[in-house]
Protein backbone atom coordinates (compact mmCIF):
# COMPACT_ATOMS: atom_id res chain seq x y z
CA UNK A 1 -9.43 -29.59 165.94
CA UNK A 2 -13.17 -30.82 166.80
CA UNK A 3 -13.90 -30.54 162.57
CA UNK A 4 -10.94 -32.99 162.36
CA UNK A 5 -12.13 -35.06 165.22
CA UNK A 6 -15.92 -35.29 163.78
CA UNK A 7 -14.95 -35.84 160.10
CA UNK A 8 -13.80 -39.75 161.61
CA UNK A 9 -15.54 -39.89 164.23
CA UNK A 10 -19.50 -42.06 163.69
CA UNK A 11 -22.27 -42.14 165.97
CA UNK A 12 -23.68 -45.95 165.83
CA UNK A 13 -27.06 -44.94 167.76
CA UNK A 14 -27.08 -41.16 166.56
CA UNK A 15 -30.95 -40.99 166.04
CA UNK A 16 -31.89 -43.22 168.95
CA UNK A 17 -29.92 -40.79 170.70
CA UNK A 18 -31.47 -37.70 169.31
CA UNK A 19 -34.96 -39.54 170.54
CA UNK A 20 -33.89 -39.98 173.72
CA UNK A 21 -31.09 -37.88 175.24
CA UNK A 22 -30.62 -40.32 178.08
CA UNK A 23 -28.92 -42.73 175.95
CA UNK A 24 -25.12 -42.78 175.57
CA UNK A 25 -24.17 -41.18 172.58
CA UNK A 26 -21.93 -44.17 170.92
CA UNK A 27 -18.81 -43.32 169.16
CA UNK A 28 -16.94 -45.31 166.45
CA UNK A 29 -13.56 -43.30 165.63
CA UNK A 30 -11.75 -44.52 163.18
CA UNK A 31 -8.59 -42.41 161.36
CA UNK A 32 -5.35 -42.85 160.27
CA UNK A 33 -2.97 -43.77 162.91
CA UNK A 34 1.38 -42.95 163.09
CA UNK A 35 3.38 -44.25 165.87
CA UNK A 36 7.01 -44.48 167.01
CA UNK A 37 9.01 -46.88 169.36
CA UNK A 38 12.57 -48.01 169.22
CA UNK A 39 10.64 -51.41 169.46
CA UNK A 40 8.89 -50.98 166.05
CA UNK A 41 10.20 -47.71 164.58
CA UNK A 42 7.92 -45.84 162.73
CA UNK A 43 4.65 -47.21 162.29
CA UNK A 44 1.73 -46.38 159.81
CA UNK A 45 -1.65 -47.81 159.69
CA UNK A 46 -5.34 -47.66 160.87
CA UNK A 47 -6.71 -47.11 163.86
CA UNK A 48 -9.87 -47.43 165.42
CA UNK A 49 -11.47 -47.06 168.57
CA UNK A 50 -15.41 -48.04 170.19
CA UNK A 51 -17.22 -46.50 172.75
CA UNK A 52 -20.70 -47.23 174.24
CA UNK A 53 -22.77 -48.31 176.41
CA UNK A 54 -25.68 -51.02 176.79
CA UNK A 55 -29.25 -49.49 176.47
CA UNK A 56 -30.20 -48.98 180.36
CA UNK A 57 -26.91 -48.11 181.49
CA UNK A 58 -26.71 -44.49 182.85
CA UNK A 59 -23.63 -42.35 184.66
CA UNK A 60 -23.27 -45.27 187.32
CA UNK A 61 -21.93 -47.49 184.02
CA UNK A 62 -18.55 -46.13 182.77
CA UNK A 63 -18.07 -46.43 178.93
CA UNK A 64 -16.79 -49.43 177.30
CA UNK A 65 -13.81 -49.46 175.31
CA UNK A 66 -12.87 -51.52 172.30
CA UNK A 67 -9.83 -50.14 170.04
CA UNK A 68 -8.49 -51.52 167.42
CA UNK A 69 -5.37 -51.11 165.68
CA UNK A 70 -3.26 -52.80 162.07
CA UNK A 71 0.23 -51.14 161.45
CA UNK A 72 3.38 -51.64 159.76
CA UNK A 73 6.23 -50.14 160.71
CA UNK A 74 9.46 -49.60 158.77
CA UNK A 75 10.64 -52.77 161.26
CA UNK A 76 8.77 -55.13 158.28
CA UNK A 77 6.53 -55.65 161.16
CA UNK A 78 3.25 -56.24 160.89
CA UNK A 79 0.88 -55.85 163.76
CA UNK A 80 -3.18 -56.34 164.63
CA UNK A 81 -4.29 -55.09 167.92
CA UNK A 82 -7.16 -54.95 170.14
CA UNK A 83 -7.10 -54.61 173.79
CA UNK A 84 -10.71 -53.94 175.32
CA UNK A 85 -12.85 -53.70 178.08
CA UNK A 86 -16.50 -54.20 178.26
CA UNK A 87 -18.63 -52.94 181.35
CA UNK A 88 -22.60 -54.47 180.84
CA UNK A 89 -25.47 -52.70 182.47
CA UNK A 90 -24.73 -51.02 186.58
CA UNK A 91 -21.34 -53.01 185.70
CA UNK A 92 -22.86 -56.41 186.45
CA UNK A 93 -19.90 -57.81 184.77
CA UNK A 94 -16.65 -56.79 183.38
CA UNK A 95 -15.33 -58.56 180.14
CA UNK A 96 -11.33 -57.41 179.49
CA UNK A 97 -8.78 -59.25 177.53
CA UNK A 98 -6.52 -58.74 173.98
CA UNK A 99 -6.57 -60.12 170.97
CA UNK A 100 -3.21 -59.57 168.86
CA UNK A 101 -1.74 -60.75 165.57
CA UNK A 102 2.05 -59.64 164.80
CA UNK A 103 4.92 -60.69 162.34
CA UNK A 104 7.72 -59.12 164.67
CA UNK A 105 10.98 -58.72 164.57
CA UNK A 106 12.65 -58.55 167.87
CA UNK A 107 16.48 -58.25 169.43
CA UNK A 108 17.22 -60.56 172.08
CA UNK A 109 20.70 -60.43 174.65
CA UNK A 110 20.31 -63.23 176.49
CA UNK A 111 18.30 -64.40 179.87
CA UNK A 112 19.01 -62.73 182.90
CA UNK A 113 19.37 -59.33 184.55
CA UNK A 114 23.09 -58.84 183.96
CA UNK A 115 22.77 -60.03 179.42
CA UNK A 116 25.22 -58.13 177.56
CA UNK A 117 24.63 -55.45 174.71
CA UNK A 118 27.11 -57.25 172.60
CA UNK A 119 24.85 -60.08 172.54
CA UNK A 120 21.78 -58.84 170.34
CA UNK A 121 20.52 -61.27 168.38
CA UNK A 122 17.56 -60.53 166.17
CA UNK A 123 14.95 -62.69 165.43
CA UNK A 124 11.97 -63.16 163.76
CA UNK A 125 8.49 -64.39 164.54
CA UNK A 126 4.37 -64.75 164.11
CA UNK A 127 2.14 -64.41 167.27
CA UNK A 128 -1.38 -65.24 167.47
CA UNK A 129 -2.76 -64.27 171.61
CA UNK A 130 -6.20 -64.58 172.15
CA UNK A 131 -7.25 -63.92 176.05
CA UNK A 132 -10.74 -63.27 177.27
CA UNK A 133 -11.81 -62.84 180.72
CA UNK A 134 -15.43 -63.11 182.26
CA UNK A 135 -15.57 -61.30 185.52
CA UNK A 136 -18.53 -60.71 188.04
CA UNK A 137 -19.25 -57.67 190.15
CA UNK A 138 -19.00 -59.50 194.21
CA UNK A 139 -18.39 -58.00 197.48
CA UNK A 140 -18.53 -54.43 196.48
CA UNK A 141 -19.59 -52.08 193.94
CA UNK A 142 -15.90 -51.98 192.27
CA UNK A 143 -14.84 -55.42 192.83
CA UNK A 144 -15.23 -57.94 190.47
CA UNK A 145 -13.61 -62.10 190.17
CA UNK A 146 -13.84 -64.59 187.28
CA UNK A 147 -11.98 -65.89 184.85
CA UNK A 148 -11.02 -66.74 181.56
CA UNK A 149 -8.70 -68.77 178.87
CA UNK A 150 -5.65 -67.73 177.10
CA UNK A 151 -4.15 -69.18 174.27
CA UNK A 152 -0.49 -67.72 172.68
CA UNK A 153 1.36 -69.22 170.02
CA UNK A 154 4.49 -68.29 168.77
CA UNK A 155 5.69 -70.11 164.89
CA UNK A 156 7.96 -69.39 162.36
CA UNK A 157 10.77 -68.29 164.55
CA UNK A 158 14.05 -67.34 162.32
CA UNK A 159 17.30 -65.47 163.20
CA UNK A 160 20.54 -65.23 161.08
CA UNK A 161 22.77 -68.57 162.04
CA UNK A 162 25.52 -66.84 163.22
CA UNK A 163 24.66 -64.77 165.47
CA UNK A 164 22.21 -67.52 166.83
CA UNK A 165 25.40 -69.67 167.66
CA UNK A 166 27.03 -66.57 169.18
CA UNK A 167 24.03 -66.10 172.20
CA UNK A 168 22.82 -70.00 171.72
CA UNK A 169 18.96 -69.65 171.89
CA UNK A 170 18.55 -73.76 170.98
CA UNK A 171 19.57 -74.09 174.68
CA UNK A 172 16.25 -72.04 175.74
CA UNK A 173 13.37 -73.77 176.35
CA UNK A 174 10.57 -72.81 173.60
CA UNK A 175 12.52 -70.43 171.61
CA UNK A 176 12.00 -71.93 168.56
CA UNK A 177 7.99 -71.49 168.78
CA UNK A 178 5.79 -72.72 172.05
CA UNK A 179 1.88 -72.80 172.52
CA UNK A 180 0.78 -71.64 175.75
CA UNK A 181 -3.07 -72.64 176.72
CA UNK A 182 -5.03 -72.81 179.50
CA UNK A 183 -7.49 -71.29 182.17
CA UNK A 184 -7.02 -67.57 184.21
CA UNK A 185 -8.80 -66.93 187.59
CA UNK A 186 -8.56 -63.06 187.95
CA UNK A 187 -9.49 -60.44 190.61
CA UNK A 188 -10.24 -56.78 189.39
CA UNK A 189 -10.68 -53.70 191.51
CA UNK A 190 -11.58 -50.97 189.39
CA UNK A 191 -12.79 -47.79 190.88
CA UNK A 192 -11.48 -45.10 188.09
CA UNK A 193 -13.03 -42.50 186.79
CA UNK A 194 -12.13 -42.78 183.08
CA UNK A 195 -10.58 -45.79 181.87
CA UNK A 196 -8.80 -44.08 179.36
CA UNK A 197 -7.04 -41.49 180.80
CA UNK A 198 -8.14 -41.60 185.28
CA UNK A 199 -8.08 -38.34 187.15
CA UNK A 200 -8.57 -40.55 190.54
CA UNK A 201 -9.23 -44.43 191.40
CA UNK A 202 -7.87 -47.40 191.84
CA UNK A 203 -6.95 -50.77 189.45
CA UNK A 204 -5.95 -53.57 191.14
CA UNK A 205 -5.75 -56.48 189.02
CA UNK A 206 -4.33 -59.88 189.66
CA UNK A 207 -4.33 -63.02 188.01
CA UNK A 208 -3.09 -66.67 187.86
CA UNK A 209 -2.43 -69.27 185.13
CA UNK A 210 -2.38 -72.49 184.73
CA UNK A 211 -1.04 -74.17 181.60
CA UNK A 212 -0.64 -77.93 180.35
CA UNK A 213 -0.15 -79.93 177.66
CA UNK A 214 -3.60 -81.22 177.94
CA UNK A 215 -5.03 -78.41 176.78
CA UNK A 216 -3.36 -78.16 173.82
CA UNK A 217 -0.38 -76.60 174.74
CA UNK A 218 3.58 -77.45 174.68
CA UNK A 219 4.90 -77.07 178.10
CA UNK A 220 3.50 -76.94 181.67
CA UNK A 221 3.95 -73.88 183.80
CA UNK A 222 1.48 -71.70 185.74
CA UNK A 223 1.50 -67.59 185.38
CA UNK A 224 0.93 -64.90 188.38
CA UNK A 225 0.56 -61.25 187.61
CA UNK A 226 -0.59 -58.46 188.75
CA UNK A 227 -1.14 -54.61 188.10
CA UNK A 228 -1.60 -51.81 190.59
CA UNK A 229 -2.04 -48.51 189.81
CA UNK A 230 -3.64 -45.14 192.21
CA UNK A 231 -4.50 -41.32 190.90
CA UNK A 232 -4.96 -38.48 192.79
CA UNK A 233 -6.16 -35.31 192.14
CA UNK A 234 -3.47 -32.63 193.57
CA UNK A 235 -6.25 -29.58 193.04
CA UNK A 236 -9.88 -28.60 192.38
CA UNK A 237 -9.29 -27.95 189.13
CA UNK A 238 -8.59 -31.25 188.16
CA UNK A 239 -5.59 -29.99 186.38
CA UNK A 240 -2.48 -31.84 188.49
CA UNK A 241 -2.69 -35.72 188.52
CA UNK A 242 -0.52 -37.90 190.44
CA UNK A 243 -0.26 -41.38 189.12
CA UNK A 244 1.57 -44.49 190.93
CA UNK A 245 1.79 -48.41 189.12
CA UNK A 246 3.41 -51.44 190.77
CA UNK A 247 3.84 -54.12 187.98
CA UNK A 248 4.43 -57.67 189.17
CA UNK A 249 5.47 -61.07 186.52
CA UNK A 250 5.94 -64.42 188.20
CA UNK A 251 6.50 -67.86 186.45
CA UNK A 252 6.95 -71.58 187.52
CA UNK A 253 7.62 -75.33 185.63
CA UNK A 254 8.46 -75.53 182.65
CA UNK A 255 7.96 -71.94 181.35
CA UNK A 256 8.65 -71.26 177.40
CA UNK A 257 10.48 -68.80 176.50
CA UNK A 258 8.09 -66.29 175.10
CA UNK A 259 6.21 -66.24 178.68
CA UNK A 260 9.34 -65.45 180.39
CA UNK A 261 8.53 -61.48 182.32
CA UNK A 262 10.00 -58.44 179.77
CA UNK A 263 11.60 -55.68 180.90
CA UNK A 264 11.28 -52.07 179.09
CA UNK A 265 8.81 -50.61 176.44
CA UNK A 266 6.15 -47.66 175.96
CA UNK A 267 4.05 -48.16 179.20
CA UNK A 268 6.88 -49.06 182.45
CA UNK A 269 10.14 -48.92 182.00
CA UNK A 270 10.43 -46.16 179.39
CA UNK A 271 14.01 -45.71 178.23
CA UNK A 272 14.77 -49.65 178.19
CA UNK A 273 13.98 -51.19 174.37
CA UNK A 274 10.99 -53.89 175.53
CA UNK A 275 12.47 -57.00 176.29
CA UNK A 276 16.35 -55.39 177.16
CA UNK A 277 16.03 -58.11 180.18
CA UNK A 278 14.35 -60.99 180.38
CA UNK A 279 13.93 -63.53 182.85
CA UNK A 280 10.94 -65.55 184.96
CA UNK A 281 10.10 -62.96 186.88
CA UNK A 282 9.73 -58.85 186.92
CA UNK A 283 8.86 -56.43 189.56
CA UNK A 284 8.41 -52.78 188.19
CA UNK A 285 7.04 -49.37 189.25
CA UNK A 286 6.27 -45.92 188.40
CA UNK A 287 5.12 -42.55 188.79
CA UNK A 288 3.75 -40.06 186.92
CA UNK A 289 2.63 -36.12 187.51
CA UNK A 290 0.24 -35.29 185.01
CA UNK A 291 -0.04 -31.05 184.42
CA UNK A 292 -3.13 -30.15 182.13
CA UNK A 293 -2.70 -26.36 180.78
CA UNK A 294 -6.44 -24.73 181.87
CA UNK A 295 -8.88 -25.03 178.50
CA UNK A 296 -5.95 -25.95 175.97
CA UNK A 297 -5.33 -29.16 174.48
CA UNK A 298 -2.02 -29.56 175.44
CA UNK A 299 0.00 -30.79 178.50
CA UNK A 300 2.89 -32.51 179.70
CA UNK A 301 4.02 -34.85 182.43
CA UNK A 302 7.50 -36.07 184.17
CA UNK A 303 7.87 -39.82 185.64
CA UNK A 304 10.29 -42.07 187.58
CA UNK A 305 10.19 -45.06 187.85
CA UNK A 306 12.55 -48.46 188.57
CA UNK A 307 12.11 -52.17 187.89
CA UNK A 308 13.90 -55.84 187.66
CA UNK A 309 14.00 -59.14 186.36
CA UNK A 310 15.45 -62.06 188.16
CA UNK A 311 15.37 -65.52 187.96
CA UNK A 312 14.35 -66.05 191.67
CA UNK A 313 12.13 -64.23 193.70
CA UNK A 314 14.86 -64.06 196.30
CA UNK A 315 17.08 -62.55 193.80
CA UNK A 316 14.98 -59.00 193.92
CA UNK A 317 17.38 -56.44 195.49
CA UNK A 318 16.06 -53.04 195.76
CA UNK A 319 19.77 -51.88 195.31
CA UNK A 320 19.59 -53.75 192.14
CA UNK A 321 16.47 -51.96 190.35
CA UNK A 322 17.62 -50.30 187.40
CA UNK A 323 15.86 -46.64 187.23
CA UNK A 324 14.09 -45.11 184.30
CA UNK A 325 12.91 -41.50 184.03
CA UNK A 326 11.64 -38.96 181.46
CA UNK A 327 9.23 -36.60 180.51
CA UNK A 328 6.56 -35.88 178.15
CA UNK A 329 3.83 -34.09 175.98
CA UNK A 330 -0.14 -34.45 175.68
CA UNK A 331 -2.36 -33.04 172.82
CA UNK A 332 -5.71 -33.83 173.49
CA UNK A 333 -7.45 -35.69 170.93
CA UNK A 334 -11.00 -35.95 172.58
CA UNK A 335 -12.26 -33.87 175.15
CA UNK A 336 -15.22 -35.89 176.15
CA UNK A 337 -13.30 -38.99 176.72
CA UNK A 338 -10.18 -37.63 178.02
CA UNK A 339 -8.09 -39.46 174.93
CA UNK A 340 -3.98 -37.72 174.55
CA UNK A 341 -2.30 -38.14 171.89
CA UNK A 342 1.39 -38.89 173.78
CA UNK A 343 4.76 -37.81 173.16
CA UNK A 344 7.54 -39.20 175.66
CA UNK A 345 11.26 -39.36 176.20
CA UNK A 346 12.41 -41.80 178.45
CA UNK A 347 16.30 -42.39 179.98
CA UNK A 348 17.69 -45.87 181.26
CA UNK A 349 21.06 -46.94 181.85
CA UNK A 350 22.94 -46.26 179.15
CA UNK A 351 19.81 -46.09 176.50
CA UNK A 352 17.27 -43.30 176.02
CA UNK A 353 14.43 -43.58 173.68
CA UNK A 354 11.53 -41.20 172.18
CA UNK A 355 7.46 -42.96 172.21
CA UNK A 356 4.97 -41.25 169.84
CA UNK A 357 1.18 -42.74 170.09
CA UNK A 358 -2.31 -43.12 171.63
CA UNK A 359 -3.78 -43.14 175.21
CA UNK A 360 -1.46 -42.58 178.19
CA UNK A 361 1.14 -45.49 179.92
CA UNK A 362 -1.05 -46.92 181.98
C-alpha cells in the first residue's frame, strides 16, 4: 500500500527538506478518485489533496489542508470541489472556506418536516459558491474571530413541467435561481489534534450572515450556523475514539430557497438522501465510536444520531427528531496524516443508504 500511496503522492519542498529536516515535509497527492452516494451515485474523477506548512512553523502549527476534487457521476452531474483550511505561522490566523462548482441534479418533496415521498420532483441546476473567511487567533491559543464574504448563485434551474405543477415550486421563493451575497462574522474554536481525522479536541464554529440586495444579491435574509463537535480518547492506545457533533441552521427575511437548512447526506444524517427535508431551520446531532485494529489499516465505527427541520424555532420537538444510525469501515490511506478511505451504511425512517469516499463525517 505505501508503493501505491508514493507513486501519487509529490513532495513540493523535497530538497529543502532533505537540507533541513526541521521543515515540514509538503505533500501534493493527487490520484484517481471513485465515490458513491444515493445523492450522486457513482462518481469518477480526480482527486487531489495539499498539505504544508509555512517556512517557520514547527509542531505548535498543525498542517494545512487544501483538497481538491472534479467528478462526474452516472447522475450527469458534474462537480468541482475544494473545501480548505489554512493555518499561517504559530496559527496567527486561520483562513477556511469552499469553493464549489456543480451541474446537479437533485429530487425535491416539498418544504417542511412532514413533505411526502410521493412528491419527488427532480430538478436541475448550476451552482457557483465561493466563501472565504479571515480569522485571527484572540483570547486564547485555540480561539480565533473574523470574518469573511460569501457569494452563491444558483441558474439554469429546469425540472420536467409536470411534475413541477404536481409539488408547485413557482410558489417558493428563489427556486427558479437566487444570488445570495454578503459579509460572515465567524468564531472558531479549534483545539484538534488532526484536522483530518481528530483523536481528541474541540471545533466550535459559529457564524452569522447578512445578505442584501445591495450587494449584489436577490433577496434579503441573514444566516446563523453553527458546528460543534468533541473527541475523546477511550484508551492509551489511541485505538477507541468517541466522537459527538451538534449541527445547528437558522434563517430569517426573505430567505431563497437554496439557503433554506437540508436535512440528510454523507456527513449527519446518514440514511436520509441530502435534502429529504427542507425547511428554514435544522438542528442535528451525532455520535460516533471510532475502533482502529492495532498496526492494520483497517477499522470500523457505529453511530447514532437524530436531527430536524422546522419552520420555527419553536417548532423543535425532541419527540419529533427523526433518528439515523449505521455503521461503517476504514482503510487507511495515509498513515502520517491519519486520512480513511470510508465505507458507511446508514438507516433512516423508511430509507437506508450505502456512502463510499474520502476523510471521515465530520
Amino acid at each position: 500500500m505505501e508503493k501505491i500511496a508514493e507513486f501519487f503522492t509529490f513532495y513540493p519542498n523535497k530538497k529543502a527538506h532533505q537540507k533541513d529536516s526541521t521543515l515540514y515535509l509538503q505533500k501534493f497527492i493527487a490520484a484517481p478518485v471513485m465515490t458513491y452516494s444515493p445523492e450522486t451515485n457513482l462518481a469518477i474523477g480526480t482527486g487531489a489533496k495539499y498539505l504544508f506548512k509555512f517556512n517557520g512553523s514547527g509542531e505548535e502549527t498543525r498542517a494545512s489542508n487544501i483538497p481538491m476534487s472534479i467528478r462526474y457521476t452516472l447522475n450527469n452531474q458534474f462537480i468541482f470541489y475544494s473545501g480548505f483550511e489554512v493555518f499561517t505561522n504559530q496559527e496567527k490566523w486561520v483562513i477556511e472556506g469552499n469553493l464549489l462548482f456543480q451541474n446537479y441534479p437533485r429530487l425535491f418533496y416539498g418544504i417542511g418536516r412532514d413533505s411526502p415521498k410521493e412528491n419527488e420532483l427532480e430538478y436541475n441546476y448550476y451552482q457557483f459558491l465561493f466563501e472565504p473567511i479571515f480569522l485571527k487567533q484572540m483570547f486564547a491559543k485555540y480561539l480565533f474571530i473574523g470574518a469573511g464574504i460569501r457569494y452563491n448563485t444558483i441558474s439554469n434551474v429546469a425540472f420536467e413541467e409536470e411534475d413541477a405543477i404536481a409539488v408547485g415550486p413557482d410558489n417558493i421563493t428563489g427556486f427558479n435561481g437566487s444570488t445570495s451575497s454578503g459579509v460572515e462574522a465567524a468564531i472558531l474554536y479549534d483545539s484538534r489534534n488532526n484536522i483530518l481525522n481528530a483523536e481528541n479536541g474541540w471545533y466550535i464554529e459559529a457564524t452569522y450572515g447578512v445578505y442584501g440586495k445591495a450587494l449584489g444579491g436577490t433577496h434579503a435574509f441573514q444566516l446563523t450556523r453553527f458546528d460543534v463537535r468533541h473527541f475523546l480518547g477511550l484508551s492509551e492506545s489511541g485505538q477507541d475514539i468517541l466522537g459527538f457533533q451538534l449541527l445547528g441552521s437558522f434563517s430569517s427575511g426573505d430567505v431563497p430557497f437554496n439557503e433554506l437548512a437540508l436535512l440528510g447526506g454523507n456527513e449527519i444524517m446518514r440514511g436520509y438522501r441530502e435534502g429529504r427535508y427542507v425547511d428554514r431551520h435544522l438542528m442535528a446531532g451525532q455520535m460516533e465510536y471510532r475502533r482502529s485494529f492495532g498496526d492494520s489499516r483497517w477499522g470500523a465505527v457505529a453511530f447514532v444520531g437524530a436531527g430536524d427541520v422546522a419552520n420555527t424555532v419553536s417548532n423543535f420537538k425532541l419527540s419529533n427528531f427523526r433518528p439515523n444510525y449505521g455503521a461503517g469501515i476504514r482503510f487507511k490511506l495515509d498513515k502520517t496524516e491519519n486520512l480513511n478511505l470510508r465505507f458507511d451504511y446508514g438507516f433512516g425512517q423508511s430509507s437506508n443508504y450505502f456512502y463510499f469516499t474520502i476523510a471521515e463525517a465530520f
